[in-house]
PDB file of N, CA and C in Angstrom:
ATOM      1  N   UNK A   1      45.922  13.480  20.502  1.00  0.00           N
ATOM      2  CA  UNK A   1      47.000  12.540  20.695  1.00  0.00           C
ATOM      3  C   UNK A   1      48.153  12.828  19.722  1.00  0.00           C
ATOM      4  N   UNK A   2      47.688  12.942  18.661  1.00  0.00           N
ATOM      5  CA  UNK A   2      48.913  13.720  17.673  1.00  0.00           C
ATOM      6  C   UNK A   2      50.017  14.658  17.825  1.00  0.00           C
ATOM      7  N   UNK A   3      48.818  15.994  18.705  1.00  0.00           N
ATOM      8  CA  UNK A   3      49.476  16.657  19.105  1.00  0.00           C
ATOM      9  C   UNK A   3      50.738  16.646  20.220  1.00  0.00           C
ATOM     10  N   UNK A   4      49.963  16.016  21.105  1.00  0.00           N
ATOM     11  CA  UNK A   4      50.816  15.314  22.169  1.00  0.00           C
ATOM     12  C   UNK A   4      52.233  14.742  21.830  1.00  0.00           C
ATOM     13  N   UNK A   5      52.013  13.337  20.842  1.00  0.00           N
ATOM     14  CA  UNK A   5      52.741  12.721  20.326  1.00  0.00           C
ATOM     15  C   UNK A   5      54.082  13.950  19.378  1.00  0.00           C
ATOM     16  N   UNK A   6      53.647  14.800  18.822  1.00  0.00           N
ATOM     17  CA  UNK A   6      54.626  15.594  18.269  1.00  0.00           C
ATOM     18  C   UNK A   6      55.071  16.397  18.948  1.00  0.00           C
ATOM     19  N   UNK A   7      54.637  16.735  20.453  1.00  0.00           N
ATOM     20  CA  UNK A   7      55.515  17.515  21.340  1.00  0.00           C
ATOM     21  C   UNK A   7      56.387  16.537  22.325  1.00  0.00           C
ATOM     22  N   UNK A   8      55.864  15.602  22.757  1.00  0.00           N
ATOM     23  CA  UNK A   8      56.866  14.754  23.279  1.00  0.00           C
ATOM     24  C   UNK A   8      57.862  13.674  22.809  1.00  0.00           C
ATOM     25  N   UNK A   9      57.256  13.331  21.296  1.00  0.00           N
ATOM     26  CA  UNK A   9      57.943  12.551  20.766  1.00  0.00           C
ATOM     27  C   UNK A   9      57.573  11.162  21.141  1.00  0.00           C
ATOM     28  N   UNK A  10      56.621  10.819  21.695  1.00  0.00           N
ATOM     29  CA  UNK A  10      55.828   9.464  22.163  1.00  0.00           C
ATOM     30  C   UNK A  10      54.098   9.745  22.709  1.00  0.00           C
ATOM     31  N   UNK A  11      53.688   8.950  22.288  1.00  0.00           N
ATOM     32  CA  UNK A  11      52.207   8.355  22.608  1.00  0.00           C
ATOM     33  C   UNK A  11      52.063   8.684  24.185  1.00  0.00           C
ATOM     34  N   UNK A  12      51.007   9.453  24.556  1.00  0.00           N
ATOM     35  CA  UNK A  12      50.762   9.521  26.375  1.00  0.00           C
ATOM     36  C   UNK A  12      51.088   8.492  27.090  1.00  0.00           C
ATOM     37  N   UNK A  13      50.572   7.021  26.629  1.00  0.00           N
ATOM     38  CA  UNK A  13      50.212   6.154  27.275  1.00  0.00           C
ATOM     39  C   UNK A  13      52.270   5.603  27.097  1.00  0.00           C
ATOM     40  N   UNK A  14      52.695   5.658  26.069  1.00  0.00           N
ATOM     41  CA  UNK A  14      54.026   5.344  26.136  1.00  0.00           C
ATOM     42  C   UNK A  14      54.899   6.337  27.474  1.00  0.00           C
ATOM     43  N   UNK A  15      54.385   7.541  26.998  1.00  0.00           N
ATOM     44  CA  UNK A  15      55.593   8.485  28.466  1.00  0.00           C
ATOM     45  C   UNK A  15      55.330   8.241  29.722  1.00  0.00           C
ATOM     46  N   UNK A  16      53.958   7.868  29.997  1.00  0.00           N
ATOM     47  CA  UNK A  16      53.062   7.439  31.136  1.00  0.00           C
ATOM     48  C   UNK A  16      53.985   5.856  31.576  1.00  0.00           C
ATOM     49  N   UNK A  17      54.061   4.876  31.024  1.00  0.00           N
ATOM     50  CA  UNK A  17      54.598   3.851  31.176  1.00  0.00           C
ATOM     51  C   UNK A  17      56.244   4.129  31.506  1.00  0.00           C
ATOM     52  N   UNK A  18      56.885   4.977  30.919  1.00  0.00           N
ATOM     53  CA  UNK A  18      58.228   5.527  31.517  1.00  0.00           C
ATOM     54  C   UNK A  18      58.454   6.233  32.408  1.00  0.00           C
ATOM     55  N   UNK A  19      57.513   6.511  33.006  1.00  0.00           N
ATOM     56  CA  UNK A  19      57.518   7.699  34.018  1.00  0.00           C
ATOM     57  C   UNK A  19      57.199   6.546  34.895  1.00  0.00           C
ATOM     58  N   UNK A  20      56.242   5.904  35.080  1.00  0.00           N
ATOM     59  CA  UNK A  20      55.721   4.426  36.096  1.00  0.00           C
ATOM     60  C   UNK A  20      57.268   3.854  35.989  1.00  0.00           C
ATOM     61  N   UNK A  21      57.585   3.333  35.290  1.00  0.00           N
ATOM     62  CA  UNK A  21      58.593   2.550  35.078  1.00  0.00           C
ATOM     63  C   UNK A  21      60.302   2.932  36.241  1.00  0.00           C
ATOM     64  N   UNK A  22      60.523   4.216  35.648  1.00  0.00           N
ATOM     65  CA  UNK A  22      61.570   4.899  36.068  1.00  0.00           C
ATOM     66  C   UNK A  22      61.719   4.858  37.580  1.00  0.00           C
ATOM     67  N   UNK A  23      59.554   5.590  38.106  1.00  0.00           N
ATOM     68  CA  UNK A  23      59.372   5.335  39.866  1.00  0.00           C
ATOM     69  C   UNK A  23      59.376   4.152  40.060  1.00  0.00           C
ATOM     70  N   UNK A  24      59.089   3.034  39.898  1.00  0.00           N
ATOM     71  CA  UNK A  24      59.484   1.708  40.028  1.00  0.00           C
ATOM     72  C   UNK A  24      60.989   1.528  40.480  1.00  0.00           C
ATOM     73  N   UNK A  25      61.879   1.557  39.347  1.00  0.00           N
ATOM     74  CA  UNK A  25      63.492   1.463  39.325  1.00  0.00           C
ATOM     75  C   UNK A  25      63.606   2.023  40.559  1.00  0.00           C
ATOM     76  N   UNK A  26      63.304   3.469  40.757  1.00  0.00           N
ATOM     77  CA  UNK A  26      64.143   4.204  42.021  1.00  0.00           C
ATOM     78  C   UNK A  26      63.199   3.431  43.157  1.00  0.00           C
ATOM     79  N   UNK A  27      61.961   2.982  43.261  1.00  0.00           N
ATOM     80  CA  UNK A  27      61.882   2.621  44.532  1.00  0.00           C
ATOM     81  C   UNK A  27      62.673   1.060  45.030  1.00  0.00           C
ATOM     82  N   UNK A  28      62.871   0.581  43.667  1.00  0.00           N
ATOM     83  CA  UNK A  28      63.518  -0.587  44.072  1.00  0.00           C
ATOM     84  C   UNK A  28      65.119  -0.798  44.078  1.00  0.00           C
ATOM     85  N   UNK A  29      65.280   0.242  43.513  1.00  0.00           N
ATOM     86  CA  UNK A  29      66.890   0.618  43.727  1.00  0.00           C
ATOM     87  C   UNK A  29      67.265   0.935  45.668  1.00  0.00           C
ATOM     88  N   UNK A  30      65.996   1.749  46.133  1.00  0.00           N
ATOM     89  CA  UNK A  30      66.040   2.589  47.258  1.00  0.00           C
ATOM     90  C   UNK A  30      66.016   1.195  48.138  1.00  0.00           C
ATOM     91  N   UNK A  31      65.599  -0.175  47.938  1.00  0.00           N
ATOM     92  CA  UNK A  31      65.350  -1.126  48.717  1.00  0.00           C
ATOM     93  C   UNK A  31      64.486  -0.830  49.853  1.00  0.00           C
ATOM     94  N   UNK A  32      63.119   0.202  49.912  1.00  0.00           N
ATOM     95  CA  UNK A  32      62.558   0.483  50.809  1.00  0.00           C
ATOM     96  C   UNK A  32      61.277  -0.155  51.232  1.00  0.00           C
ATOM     97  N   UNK A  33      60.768  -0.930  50.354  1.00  0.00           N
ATOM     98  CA  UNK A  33      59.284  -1.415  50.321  1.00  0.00           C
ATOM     99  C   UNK A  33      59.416  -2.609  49.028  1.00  0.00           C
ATOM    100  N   UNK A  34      58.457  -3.433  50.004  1.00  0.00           N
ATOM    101  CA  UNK A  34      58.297  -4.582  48.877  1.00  0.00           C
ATOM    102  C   UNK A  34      58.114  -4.751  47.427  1.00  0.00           C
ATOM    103  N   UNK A  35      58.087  -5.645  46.586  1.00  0.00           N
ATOM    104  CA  UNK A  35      58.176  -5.377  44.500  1.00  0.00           C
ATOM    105  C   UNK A  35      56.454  -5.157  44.805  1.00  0.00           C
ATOM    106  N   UNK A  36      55.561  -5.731  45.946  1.00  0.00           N
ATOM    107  CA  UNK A  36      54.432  -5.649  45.302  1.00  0.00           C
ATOM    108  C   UNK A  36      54.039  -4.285  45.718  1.00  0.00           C
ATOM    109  N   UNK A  37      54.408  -3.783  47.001  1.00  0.00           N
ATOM    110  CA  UNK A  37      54.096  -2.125  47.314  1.00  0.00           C
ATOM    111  C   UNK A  37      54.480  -1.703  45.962  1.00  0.00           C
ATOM    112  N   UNK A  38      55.862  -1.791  45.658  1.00  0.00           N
ATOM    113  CA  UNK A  38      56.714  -1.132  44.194  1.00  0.00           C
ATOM    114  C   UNK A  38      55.365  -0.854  43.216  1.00  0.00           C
ATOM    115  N   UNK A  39      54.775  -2.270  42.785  1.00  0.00           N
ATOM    116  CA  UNK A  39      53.788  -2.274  42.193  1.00  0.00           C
ATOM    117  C   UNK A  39      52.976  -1.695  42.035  1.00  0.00           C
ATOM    118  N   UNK A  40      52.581  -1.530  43.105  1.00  0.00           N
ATOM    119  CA  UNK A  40      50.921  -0.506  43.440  1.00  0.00           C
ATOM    120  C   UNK A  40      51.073   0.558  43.037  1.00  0.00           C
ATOM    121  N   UNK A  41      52.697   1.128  43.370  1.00  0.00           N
ATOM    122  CA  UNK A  41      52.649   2.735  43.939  1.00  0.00           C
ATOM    123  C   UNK A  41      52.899   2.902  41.920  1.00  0.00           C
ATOM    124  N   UNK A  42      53.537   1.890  41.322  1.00  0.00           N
ATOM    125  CA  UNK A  42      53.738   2.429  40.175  1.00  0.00           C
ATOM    126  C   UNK A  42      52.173   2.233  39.198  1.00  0.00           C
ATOM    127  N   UNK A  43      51.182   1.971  39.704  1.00  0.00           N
ATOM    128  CA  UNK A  43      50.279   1.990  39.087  1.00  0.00           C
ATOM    129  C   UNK A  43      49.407   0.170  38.696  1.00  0.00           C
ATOM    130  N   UNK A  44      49.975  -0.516  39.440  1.00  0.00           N
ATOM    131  CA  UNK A  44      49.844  -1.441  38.876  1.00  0.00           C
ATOM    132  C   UNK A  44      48.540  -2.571  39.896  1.00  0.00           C
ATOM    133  N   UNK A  45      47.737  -3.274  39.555  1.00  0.00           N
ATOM    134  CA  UNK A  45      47.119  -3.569  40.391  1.00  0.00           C
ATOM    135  C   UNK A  45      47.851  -4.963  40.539  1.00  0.00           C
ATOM    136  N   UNK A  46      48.152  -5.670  39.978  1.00  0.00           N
ATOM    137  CA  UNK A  46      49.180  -6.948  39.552  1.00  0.00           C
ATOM    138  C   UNK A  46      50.700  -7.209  39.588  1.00  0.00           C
ATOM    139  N   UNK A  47      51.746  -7.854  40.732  1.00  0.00           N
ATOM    140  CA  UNK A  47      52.448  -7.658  40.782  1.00  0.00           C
ATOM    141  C   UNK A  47      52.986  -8.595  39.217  1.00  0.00           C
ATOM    142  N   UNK A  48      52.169  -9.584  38.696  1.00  0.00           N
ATOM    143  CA  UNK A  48      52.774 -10.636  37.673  1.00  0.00           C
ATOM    144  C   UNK A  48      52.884  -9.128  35.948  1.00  0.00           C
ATOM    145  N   UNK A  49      51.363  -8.474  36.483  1.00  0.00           N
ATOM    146  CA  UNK A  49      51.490  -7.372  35.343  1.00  0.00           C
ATOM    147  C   UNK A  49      52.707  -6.820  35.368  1.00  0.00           C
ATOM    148  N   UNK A  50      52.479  -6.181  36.870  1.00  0.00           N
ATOM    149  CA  UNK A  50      54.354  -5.045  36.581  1.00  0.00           C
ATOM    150  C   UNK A  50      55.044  -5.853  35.852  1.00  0.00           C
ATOM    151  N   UNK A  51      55.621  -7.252  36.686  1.00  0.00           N
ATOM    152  CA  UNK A  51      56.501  -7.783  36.556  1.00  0.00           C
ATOM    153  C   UNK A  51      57.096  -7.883  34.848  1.00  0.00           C
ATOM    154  N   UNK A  52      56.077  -8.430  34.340  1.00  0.00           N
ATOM    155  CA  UNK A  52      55.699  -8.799  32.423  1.00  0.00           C
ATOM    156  C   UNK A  52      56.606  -7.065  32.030  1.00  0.00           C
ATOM    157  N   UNK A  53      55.734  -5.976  32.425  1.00  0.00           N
ATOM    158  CA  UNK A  53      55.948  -4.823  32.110  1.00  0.00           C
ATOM    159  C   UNK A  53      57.620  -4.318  32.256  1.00  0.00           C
ATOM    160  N   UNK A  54      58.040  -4.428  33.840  1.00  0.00           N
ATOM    161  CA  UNK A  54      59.202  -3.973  34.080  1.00  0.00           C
ATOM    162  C   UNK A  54      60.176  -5.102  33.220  1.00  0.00           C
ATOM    163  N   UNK A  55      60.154  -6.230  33.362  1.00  0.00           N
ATOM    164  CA  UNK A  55      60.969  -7.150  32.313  1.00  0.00           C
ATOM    165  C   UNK A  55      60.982  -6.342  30.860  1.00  0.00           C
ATOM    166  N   UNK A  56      59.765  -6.140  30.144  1.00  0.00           N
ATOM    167  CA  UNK A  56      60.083  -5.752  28.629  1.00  0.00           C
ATOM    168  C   UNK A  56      61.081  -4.379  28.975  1.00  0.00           C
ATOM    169  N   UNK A  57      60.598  -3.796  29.941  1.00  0.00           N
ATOM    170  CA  UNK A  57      61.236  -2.021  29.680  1.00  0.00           C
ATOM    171  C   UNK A  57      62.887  -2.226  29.850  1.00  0.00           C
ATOM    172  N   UNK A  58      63.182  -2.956  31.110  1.00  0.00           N
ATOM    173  CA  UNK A  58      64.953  -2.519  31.691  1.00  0.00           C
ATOM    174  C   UNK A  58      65.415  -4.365  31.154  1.00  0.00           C
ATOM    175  N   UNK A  59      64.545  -5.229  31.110  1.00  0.00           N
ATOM    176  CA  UNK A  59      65.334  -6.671  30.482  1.00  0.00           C
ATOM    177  C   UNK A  59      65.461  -7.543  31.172  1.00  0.00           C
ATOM    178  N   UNK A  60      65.180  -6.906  32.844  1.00  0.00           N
ATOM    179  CA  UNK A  60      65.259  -8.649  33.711  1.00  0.00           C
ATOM    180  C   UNK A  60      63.977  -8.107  34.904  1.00  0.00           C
ATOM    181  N   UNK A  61      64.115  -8.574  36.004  1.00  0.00           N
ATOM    182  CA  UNK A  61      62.617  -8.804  37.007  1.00  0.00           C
ATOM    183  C   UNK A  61      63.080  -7.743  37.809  1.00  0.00           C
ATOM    184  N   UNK A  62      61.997  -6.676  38.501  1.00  0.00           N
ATOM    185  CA  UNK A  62      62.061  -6.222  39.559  1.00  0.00           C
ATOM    186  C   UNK A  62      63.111  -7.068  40.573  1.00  0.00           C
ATOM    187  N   UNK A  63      63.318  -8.128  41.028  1.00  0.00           N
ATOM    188  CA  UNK A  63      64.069  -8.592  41.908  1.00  0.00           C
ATOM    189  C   UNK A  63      65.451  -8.610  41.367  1.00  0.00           C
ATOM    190  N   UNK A  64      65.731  -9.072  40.398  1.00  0.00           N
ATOM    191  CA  UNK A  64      67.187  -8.945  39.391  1.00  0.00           C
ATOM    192  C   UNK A  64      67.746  -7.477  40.091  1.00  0.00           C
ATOM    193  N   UNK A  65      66.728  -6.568  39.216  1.00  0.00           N
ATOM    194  CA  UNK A  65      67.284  -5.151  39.134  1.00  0.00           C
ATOM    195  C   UNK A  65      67.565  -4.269  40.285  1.00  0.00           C
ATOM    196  N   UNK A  66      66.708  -5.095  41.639  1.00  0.00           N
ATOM    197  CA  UNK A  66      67.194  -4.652  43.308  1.00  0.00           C
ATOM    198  C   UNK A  66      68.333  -5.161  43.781  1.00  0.00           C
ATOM    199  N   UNK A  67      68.494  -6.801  42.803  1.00  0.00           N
ATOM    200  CA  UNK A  67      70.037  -7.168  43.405  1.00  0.00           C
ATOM    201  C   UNK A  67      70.888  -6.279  42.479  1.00  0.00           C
ATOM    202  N   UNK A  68      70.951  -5.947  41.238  1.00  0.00           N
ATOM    203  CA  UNK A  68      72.139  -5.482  40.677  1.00  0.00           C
ATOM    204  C   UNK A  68      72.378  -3.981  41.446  1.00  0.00           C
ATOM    205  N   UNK A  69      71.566  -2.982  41.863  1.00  0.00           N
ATOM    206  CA  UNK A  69      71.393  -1.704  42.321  1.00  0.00           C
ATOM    207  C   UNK A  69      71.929  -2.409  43.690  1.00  0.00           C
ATOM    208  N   UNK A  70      71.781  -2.833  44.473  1.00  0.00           N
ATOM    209  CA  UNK A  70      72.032  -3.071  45.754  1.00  0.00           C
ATOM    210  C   UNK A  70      73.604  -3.327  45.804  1.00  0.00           C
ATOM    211  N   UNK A  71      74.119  -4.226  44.716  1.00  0.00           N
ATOM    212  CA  UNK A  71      75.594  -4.633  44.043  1.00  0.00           C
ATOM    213  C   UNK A  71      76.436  -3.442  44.024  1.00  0.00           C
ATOM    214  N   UNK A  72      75.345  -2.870  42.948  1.00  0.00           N
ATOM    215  CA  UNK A  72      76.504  -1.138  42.571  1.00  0.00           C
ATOM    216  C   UNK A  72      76.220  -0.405  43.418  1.00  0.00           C
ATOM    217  N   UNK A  73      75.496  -0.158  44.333  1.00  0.00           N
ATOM    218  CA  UNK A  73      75.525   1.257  45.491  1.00  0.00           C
ATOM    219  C   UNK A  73      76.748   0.129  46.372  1.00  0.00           C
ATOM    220  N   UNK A  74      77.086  -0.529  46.674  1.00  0.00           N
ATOM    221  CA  UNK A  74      77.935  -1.168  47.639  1.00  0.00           C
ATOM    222  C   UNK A  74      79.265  -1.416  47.403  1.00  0.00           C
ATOM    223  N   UNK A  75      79.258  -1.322  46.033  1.00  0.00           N
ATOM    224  CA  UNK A  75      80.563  -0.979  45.140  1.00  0.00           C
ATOM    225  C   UNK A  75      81.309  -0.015  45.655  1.00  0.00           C
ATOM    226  N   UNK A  76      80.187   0.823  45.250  1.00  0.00           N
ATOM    227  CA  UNK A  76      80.523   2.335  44.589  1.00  0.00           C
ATOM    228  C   UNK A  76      80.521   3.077  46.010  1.00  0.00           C
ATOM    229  N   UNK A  77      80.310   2.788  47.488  1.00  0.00           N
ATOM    230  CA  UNK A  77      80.129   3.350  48.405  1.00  0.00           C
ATOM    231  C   UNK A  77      81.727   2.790  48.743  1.00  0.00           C
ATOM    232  N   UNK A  78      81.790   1.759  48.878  1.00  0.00           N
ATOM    233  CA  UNK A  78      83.445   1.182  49.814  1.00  0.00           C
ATOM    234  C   UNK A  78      84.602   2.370  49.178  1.00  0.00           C
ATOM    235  N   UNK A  79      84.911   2.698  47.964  1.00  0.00           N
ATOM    236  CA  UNK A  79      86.111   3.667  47.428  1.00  0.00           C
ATOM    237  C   UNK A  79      85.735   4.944  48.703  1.00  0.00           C
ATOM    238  N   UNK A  80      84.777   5.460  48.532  1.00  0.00           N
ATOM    239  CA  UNK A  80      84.571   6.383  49.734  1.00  0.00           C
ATOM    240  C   UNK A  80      84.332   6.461  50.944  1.00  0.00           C
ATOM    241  N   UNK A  81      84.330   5.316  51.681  1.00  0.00           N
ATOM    242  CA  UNK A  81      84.683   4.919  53.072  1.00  0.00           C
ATOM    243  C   UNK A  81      86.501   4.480  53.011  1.00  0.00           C
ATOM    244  N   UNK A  82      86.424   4.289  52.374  1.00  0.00           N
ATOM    245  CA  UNK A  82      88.229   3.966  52.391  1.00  0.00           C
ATOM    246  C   UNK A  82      88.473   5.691  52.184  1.00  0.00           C
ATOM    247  N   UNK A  83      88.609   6.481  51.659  1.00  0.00           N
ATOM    248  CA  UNK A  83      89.084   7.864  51.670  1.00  0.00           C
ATOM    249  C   UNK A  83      88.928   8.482  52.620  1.00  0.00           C
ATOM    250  N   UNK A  84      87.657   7.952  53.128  1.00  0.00           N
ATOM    251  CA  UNK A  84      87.700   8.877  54.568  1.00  0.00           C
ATOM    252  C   UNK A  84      88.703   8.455  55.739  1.00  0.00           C
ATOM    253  N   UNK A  85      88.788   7.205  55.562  1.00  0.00           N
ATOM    254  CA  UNK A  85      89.416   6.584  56.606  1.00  0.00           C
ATOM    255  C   UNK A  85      90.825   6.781  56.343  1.00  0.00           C
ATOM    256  N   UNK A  86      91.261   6.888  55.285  1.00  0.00           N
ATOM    257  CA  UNK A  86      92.626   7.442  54.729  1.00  0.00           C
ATOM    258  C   UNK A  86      92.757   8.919  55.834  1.00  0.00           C
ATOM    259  N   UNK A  87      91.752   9.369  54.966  1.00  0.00           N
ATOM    260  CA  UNK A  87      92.322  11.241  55.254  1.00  0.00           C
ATOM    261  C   UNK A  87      91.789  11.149  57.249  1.00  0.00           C
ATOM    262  N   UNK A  88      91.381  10.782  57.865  1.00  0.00           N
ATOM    263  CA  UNK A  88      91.357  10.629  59.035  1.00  0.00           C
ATOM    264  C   UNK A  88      92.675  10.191  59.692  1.00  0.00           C
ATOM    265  N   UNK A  89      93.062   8.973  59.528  1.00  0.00           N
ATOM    266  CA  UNK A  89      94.623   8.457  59.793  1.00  0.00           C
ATOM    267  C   UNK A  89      95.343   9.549  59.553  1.00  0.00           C
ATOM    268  N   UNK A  90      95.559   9.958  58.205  1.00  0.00           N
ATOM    269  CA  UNK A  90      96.441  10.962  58.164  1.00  0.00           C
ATOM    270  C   UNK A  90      96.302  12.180  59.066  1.00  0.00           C
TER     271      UNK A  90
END
């Protein structure tokens, strides 16, 4: 574990939890499957566990963090439907 720990710079069980964590974010960013599928697939047998878990890591709930991602992809998509529709007209 030492060793480990001095090549990655964290505890297994810590990079293991960021790596779960991260596939979590993107599946719930992706809005494709439910927080408790989310759950499973990230390792979790408990959606209240994830939940406890994903709160300490990013700061608010699996559901928070699908509305804010759902917010900014919808943002961030309209500037580039307007350009197209620009350079088309033109």
């Amino acid at each position: 574990m030492a060793r480990f720990s001095a090549a990655f710079g964290e505890s297994p069980m810590s990079l293991l939890r960021r790596v779960r964590m991260r596939h979590a974010a993107d599946l719930l960013a992706a809005n494709a499957v439910s927080i408790d599928q989310v759950a499973f697939s990230a390792g979790y047998q408990s959606r209240s566990s994830f939940t406890r878990t994903f709160r300490r890591y990013y700061g608010n709930d699996p559901s928070e963090y699908r509305a804010r991602a759902q917010r900014t992809a919808s943002s961030s998509a309209a500037p580039a439907e307007d350009a197209i529709e620009e350079s088309a007209a033109a």
